[in-house]
PDB file of N, CA and C in Angstrom:
ATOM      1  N   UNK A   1     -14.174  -8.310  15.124  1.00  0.00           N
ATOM      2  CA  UNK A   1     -15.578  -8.546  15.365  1.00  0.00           C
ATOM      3  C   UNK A   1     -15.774 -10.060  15.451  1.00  0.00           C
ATOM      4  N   UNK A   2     -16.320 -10.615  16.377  1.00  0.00           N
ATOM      5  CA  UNK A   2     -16.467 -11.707  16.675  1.00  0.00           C
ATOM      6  C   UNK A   2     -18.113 -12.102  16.285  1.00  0.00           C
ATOM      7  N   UNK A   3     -19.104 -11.530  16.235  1.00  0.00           N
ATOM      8  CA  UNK A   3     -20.258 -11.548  16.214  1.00  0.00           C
ATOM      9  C   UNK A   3     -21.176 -10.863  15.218  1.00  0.00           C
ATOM     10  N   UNK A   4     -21.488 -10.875  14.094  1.00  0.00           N
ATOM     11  CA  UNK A   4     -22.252 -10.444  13.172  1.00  0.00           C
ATOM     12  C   UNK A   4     -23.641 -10.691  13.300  1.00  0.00           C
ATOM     13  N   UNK A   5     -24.805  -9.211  13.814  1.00  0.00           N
ATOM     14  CA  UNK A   5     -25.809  -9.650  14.024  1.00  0.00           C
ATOM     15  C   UNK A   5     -26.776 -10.040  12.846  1.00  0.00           C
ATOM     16  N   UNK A   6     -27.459 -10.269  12.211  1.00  0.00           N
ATOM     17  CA  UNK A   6     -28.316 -10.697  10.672  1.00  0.00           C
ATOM     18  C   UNK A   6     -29.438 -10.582  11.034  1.00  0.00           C
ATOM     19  N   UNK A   7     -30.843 -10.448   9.965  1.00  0.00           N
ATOM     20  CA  UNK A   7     -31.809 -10.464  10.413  1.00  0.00           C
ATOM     21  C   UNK A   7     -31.982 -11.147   8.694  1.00  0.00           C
ATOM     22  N   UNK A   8     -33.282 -12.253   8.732  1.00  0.00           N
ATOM     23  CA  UNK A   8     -33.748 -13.254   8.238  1.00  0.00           C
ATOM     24  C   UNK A   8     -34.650 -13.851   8.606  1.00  0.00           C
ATOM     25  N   UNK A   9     -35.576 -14.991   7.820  1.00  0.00           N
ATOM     26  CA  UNK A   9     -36.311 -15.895   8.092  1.00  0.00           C
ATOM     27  C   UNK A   9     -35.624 -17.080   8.791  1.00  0.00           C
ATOM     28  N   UNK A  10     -36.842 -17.383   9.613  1.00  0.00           N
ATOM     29  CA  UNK A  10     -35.961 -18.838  10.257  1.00  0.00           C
ATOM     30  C   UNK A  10     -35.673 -20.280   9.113  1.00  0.00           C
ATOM     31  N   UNK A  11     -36.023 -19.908   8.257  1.00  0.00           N
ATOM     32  CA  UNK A  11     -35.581 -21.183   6.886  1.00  0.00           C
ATOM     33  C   UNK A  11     -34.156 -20.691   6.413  1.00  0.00           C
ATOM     34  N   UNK A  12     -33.789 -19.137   6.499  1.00  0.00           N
ATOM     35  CA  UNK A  12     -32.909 -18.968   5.970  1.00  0.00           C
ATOM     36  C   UNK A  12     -31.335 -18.994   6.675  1.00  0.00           C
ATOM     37  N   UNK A  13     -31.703 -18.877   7.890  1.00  0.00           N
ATOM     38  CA  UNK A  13     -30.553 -18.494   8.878  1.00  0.00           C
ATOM     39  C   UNK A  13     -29.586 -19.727   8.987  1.00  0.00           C
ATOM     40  N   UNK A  14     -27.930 -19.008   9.125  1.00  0.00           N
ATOM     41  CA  UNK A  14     -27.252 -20.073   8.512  1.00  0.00           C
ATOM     42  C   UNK A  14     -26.488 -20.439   9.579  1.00  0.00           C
ATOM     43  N   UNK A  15     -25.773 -21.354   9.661  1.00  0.00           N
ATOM     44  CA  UNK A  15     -25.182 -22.126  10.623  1.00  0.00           C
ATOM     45  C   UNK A  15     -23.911 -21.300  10.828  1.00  0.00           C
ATOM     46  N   UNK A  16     -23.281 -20.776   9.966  1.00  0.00           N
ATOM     47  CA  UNK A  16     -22.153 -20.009  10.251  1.00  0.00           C
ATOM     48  C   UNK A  16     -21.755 -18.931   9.031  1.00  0.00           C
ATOM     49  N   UNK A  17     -21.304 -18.304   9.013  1.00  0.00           N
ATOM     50  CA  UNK A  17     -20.849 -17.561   7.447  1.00  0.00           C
ATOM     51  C   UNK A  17     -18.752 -16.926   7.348  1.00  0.00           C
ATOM     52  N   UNK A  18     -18.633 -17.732   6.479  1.00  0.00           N
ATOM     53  CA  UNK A  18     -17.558 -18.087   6.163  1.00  0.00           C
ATOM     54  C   UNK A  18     -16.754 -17.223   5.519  1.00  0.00           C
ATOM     55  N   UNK A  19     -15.627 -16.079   6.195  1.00  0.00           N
ATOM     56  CA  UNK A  19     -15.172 -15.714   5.396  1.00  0.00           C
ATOM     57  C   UNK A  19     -13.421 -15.854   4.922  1.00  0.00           C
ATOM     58  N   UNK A  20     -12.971 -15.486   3.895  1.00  0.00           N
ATOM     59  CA  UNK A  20     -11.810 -16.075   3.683  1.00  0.00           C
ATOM     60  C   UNK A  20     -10.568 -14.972   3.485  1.00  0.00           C
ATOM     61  N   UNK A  21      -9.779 -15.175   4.154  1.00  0.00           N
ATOM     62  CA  UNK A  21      -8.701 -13.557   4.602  1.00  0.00           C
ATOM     63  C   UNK A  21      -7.449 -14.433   4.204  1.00  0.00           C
ATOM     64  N   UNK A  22      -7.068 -15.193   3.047  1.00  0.00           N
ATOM     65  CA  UNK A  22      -6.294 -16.105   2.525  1.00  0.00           C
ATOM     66  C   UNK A  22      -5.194 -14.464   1.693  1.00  0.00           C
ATOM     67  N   UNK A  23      -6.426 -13.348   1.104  1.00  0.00           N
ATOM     68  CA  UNK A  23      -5.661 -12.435  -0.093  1.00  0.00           C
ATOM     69  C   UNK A  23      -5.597 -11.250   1.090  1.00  0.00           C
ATOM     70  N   UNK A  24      -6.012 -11.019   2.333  1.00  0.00           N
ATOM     71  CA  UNK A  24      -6.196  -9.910   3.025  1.00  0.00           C
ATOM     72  C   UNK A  24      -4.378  -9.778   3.266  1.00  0.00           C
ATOM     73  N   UNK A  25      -4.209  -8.377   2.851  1.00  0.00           N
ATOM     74  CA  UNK A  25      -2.695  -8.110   3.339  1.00  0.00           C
ATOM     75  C   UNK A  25      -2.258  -7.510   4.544  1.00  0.00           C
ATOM     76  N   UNK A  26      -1.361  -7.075   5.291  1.00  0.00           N
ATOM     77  CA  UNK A  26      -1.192  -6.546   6.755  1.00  0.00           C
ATOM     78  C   UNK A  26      -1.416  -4.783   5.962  1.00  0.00           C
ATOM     79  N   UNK A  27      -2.242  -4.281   6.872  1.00  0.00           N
ATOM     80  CA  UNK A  27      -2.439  -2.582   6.826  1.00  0.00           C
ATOM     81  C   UNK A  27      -3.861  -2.660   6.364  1.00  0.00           C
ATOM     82  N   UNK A  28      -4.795  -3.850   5.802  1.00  0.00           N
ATOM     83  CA  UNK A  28      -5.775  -3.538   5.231  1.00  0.00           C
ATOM     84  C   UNK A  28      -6.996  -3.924   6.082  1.00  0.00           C
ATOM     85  N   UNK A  29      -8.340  -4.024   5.950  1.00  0.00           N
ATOM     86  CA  UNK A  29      -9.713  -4.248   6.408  1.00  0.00           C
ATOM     87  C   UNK A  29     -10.457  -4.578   5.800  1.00  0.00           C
ATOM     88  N   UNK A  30     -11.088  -5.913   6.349  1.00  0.00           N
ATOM     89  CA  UNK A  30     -12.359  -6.109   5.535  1.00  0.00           C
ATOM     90  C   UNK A  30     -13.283  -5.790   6.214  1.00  0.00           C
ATOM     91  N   UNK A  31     -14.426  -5.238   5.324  1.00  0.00           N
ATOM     92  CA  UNK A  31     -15.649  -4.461   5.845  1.00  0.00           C
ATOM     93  C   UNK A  31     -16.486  -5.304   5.785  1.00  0.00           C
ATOM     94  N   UNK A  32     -18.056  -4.912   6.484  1.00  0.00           N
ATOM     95  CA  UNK A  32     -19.125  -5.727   6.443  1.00  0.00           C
ATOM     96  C   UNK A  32     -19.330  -6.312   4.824  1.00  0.00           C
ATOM     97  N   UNK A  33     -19.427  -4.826   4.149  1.00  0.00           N
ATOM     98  CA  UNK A  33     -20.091  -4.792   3.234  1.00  0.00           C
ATOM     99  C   UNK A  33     -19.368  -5.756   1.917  1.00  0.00           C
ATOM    100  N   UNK A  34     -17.999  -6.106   2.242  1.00  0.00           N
ATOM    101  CA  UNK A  34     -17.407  -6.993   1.339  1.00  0.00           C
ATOM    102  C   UNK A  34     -17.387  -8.332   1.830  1.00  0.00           C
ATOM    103  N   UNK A  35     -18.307  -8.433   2.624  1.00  0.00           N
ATOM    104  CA  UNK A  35     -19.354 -10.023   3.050  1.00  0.00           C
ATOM    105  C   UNK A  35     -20.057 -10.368   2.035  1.00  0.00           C
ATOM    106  N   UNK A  36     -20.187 -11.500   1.613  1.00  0.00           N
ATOM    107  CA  UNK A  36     -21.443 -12.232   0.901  1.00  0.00           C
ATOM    108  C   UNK A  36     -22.061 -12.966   1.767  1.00  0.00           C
ATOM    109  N   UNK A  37     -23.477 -12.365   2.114  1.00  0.00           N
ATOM    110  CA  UNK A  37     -24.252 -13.063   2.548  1.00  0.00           C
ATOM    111  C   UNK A  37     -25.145 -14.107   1.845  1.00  0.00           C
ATOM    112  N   UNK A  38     -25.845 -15.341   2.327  1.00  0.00           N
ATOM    113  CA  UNK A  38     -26.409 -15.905   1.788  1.00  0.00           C
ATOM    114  C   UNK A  38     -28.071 -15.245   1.148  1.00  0.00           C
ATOM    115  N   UNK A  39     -28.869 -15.900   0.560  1.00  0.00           N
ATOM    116  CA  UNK A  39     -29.749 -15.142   0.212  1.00  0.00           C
ATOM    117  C   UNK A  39     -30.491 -14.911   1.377  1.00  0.00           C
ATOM    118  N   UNK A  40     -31.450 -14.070   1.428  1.00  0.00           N
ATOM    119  CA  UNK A  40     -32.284 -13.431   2.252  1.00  0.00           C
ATOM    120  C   UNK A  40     -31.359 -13.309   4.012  1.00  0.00           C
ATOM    121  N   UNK A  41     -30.827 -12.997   3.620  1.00  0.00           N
ATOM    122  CA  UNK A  41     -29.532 -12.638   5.128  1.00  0.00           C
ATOM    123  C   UNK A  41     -28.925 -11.476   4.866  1.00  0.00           C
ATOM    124  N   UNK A  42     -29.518 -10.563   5.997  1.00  0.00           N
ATOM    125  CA  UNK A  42     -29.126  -9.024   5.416  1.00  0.00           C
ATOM    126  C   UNK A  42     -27.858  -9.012   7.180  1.00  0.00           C
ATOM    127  N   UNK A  43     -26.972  -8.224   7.243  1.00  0.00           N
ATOM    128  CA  UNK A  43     -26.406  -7.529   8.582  1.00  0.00           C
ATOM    129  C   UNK A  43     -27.278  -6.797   8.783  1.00  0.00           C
ATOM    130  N   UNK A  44     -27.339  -6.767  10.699  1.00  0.00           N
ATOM    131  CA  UNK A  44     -27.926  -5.198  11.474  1.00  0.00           C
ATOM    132  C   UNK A  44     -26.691  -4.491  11.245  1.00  0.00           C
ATOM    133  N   UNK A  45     -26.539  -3.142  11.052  1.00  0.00           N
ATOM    134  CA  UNK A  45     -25.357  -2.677  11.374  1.00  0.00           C
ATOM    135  C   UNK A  45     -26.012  -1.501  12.524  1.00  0.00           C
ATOM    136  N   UNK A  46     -27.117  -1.235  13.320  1.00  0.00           N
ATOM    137  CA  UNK A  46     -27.065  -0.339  14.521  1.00  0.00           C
ATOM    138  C   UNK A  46     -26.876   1.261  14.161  1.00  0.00           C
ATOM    139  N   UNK A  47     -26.893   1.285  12.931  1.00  0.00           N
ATOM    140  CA  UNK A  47     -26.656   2.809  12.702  1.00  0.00           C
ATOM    141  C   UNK A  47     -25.412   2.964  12.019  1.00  0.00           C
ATOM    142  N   UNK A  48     -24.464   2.665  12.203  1.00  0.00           N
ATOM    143  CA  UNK A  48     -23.088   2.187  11.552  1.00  0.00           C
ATOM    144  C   UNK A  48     -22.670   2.099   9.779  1.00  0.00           C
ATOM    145  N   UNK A  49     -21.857   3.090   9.595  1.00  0.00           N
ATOM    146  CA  UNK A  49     -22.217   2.473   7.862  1.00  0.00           C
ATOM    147  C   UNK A  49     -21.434   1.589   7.557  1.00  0.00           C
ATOM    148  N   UNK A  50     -20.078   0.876   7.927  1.00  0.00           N
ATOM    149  CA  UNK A  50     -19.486  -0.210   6.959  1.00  0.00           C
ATOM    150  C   UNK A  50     -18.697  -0.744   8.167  1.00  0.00           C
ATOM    151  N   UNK A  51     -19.263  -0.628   9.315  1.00  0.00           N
ATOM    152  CA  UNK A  51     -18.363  -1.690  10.289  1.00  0.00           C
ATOM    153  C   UNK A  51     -17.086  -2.394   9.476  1.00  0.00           C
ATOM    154  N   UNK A  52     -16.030  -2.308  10.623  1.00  0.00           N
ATOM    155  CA  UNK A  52     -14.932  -2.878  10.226  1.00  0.00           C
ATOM    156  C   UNK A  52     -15.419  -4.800  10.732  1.00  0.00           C
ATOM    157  N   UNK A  53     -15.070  -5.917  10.107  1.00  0.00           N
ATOM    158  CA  UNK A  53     -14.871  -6.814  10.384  1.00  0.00           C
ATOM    159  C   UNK A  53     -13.850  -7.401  11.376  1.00  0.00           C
ATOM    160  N   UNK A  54     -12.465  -7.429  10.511  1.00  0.00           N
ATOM    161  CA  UNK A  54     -11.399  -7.688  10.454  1.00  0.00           C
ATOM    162  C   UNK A  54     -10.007  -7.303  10.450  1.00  0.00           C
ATOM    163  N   UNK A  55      -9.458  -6.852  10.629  1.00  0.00           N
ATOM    164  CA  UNK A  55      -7.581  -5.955   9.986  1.00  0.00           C
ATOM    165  C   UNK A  55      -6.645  -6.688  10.181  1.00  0.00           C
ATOM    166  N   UNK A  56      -5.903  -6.709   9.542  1.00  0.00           N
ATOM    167  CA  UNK A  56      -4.284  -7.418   9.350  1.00  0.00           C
ATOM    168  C   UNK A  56      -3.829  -6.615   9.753  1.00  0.00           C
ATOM    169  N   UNK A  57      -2.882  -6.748  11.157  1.00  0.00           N
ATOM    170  CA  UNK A  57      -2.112  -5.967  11.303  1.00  0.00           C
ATOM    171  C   UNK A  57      -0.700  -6.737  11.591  1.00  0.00           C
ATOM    172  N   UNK A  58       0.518  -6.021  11.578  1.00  0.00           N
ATOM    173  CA  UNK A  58       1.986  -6.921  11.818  1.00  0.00           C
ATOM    174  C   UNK A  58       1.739  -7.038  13.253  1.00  0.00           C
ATOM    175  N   UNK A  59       2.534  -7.870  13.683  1.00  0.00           N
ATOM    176  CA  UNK A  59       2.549  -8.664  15.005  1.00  0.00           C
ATOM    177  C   UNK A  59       3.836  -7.501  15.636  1.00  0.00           C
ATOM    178  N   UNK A  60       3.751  -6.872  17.475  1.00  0.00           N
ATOM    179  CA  UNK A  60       3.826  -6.408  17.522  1.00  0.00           C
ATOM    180  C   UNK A  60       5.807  -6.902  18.269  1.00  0.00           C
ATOM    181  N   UNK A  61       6.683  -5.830  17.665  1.00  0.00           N
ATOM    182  CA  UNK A  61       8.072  -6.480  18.206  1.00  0.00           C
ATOM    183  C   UNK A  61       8.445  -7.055  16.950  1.00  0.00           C
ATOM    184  N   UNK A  62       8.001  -6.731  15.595  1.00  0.00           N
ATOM    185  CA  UNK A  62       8.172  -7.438  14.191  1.00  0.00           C
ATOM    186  C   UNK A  62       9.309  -6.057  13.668  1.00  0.00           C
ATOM    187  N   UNK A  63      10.405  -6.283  13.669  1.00  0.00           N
ATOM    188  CA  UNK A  63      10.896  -5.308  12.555  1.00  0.00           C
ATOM    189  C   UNK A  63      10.991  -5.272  11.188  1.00  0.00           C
ATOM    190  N   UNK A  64      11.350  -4.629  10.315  1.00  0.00           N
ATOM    191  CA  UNK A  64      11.567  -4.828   8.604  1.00  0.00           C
ATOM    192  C   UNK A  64      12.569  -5.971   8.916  1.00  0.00           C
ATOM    193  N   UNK A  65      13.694  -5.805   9.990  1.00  0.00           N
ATOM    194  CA  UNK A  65      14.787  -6.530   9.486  1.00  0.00           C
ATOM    195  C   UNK A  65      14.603  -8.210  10.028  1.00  0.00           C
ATOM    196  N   UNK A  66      13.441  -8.170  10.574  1.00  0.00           N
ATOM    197  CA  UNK A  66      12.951  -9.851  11.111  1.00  0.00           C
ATOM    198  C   UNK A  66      12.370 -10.412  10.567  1.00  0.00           C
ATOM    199  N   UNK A  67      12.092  -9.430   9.220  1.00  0.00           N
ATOM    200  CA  UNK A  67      10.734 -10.173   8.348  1.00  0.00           C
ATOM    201  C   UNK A  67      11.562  -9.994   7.367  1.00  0.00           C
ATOM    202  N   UNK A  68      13.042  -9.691   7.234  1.00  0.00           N
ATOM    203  CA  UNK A  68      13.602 -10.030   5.991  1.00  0.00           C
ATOM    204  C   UNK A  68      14.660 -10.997   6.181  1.00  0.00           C
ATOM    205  N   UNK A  69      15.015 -11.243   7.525  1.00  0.00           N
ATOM    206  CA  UNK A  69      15.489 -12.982   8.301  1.00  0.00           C
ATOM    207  C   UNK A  69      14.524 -13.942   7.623  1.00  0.00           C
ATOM    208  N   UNK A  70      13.854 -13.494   8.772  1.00  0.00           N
ATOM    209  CA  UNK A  70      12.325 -14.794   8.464  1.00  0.00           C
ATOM    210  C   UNK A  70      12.279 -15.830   7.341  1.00  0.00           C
ATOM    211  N   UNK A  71      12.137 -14.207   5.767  1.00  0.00           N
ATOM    212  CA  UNK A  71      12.150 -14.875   4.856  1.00  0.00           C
ATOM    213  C   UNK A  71      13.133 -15.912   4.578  1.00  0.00           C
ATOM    214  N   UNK A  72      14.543 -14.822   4.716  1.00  0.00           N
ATOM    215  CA  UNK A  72      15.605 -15.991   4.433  1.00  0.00           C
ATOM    216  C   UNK A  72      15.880 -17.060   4.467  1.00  0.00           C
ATOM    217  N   UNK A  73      15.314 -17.150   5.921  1.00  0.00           N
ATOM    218  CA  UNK A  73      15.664 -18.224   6.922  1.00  0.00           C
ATOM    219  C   UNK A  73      14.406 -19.654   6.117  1.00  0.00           C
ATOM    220  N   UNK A  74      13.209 -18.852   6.085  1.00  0.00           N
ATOM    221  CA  UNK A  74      11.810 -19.744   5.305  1.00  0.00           C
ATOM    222  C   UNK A  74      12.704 -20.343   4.019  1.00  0.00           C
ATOM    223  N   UNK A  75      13.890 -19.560   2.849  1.00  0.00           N
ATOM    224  CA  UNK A  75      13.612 -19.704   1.544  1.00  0.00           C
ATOM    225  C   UNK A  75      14.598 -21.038   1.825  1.00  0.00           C
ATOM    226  N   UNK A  76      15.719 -20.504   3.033  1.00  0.00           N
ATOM    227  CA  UNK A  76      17.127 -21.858   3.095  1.00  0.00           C
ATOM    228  C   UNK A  76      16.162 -22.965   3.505  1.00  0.00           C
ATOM    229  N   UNK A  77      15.668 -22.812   4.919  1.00  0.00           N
ATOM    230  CA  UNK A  77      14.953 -24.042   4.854  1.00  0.00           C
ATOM    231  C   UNK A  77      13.934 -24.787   3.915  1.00  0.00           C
ATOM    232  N   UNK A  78      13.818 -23.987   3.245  1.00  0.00           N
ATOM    233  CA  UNK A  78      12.678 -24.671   2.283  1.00  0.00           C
ATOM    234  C   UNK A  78      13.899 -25.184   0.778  1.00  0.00           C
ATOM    235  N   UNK A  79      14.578 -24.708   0.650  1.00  0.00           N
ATOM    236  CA  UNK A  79      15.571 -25.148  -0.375  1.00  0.00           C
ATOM    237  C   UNK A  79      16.050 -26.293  -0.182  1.00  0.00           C
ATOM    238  N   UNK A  80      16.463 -26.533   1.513  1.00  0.00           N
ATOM    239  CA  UNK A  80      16.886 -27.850   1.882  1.00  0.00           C
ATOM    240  C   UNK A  80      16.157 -29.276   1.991  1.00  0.00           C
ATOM    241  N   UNK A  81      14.577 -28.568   2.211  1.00  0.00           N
ATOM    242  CA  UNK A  81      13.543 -29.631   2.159  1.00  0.00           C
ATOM    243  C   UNK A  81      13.468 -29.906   0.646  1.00  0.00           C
ATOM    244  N   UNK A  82      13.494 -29.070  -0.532  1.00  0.00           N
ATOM    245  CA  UNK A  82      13.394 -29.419  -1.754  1.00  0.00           C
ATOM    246  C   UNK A  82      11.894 -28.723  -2.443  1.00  0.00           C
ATOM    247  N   UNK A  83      11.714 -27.924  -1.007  1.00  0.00           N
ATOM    248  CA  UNK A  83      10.313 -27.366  -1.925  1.00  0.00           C
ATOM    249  C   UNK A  83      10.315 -25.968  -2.127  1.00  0.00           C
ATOM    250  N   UNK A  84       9.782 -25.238  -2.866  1.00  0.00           N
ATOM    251  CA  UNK A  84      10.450 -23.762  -3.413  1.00  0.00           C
ATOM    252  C   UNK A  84      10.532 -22.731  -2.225  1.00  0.00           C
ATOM    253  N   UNK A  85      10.134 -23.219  -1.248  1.00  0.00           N
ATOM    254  CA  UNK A  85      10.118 -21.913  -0.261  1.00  0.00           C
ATOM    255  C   UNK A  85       8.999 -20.936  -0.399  1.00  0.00           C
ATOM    256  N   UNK A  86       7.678 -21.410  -1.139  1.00  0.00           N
ATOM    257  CA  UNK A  86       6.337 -20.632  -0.846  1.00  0.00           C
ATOM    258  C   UNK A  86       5.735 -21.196   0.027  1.00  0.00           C
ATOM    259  N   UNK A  87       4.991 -20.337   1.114  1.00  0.00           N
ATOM    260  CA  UNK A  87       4.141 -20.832   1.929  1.00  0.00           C
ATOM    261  C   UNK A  87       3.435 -20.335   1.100  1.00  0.00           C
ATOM    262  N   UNK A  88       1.654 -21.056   2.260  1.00  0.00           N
ATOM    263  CA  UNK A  88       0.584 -20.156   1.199  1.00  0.00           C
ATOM    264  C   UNK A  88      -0.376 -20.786   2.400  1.00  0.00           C
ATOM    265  N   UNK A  89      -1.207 -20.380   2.671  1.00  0.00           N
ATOM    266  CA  UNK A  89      -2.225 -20.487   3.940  1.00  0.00           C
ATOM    267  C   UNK A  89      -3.340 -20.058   3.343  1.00  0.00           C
ATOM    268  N   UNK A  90      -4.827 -20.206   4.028  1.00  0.00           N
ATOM    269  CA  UNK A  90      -5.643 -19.625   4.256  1.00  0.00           C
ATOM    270  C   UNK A  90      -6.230 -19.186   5.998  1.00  0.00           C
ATOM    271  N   UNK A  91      -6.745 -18.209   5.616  1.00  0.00           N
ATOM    272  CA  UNK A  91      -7.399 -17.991   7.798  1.00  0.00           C
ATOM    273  C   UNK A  91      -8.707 -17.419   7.159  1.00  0.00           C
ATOM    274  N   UNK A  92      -9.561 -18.322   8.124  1.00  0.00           N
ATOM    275  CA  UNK A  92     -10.692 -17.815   8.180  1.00  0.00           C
ATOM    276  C   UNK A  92     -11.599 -17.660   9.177  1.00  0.00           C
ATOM    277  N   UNK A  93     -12.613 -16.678   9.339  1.00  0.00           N
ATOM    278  CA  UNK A  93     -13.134 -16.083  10.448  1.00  0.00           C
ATOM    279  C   UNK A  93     -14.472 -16.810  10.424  1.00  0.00           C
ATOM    280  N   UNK A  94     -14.931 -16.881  11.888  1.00  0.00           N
ATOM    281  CA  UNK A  94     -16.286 -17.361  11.686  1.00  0.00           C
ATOM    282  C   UNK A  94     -17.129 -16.620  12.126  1.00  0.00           C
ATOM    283  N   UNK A  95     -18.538 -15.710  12.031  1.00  0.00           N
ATOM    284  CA  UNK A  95     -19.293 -15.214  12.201  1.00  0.00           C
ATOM    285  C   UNK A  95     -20.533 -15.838  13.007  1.00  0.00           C
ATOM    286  N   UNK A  96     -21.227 -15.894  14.067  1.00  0.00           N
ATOM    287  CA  UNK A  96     -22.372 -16.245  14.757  1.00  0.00           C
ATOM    288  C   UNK A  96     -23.097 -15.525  14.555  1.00  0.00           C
ATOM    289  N   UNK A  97     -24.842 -16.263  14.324  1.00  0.00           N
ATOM    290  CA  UNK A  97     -25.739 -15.186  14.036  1.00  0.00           C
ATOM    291  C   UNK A  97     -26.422 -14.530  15.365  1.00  0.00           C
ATOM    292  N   UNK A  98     -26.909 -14.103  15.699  1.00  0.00           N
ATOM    293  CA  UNK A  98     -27.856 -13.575  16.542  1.00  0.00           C
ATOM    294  C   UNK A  98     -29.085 -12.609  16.379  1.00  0.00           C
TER     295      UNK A  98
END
């Protein structure tokens, strides 16, 4: 979903709404309803009860056995740089009001 419609006062309406998919794992969804909106900022949902947002899904041509390279390959190189071999990211989505 690229577009989250809201309905609000014009004092309240926000420039963007921020969400953070840093803990979202591959197989899962975030729903409208596990949005925090700001105050007085409700979603339209159109009839709809919990619109999907978002989903993690694996990238497609990914096997078990490329994502257990990957790692490997992440933990040597990161052993050689000297740093433990955790990544750690955040991704986040941006919402437009309308």
């Amino acid at each position: 979903m690229n577009d989250i419609e809201i309905t609000c006062f014009p004092k309240d309406l926000p420039s963007f709404i921020e969400i953070d998919l840093s803990d979202l794992e591959i197989g899962n969804s975030l729903h409208i309803s596990q949005i925090s909106f700001p105050d007085g900022v409700e979603p339209v949902l159109h009839g709809q009860d919990d619109p999907v947002v978002v989903s993690a899904i694996k990238p497609k041509g990914v096997t078990a056995d490329d994502e257990q390279e990957s790692d490997t390959e992440n933990t040597d190189s990161a052993a050689s740089d000297g740093t433990d071999g955790d990544a750690t990211g955040s991704g986040e989505s941006e919402a437009s009001s309308g």
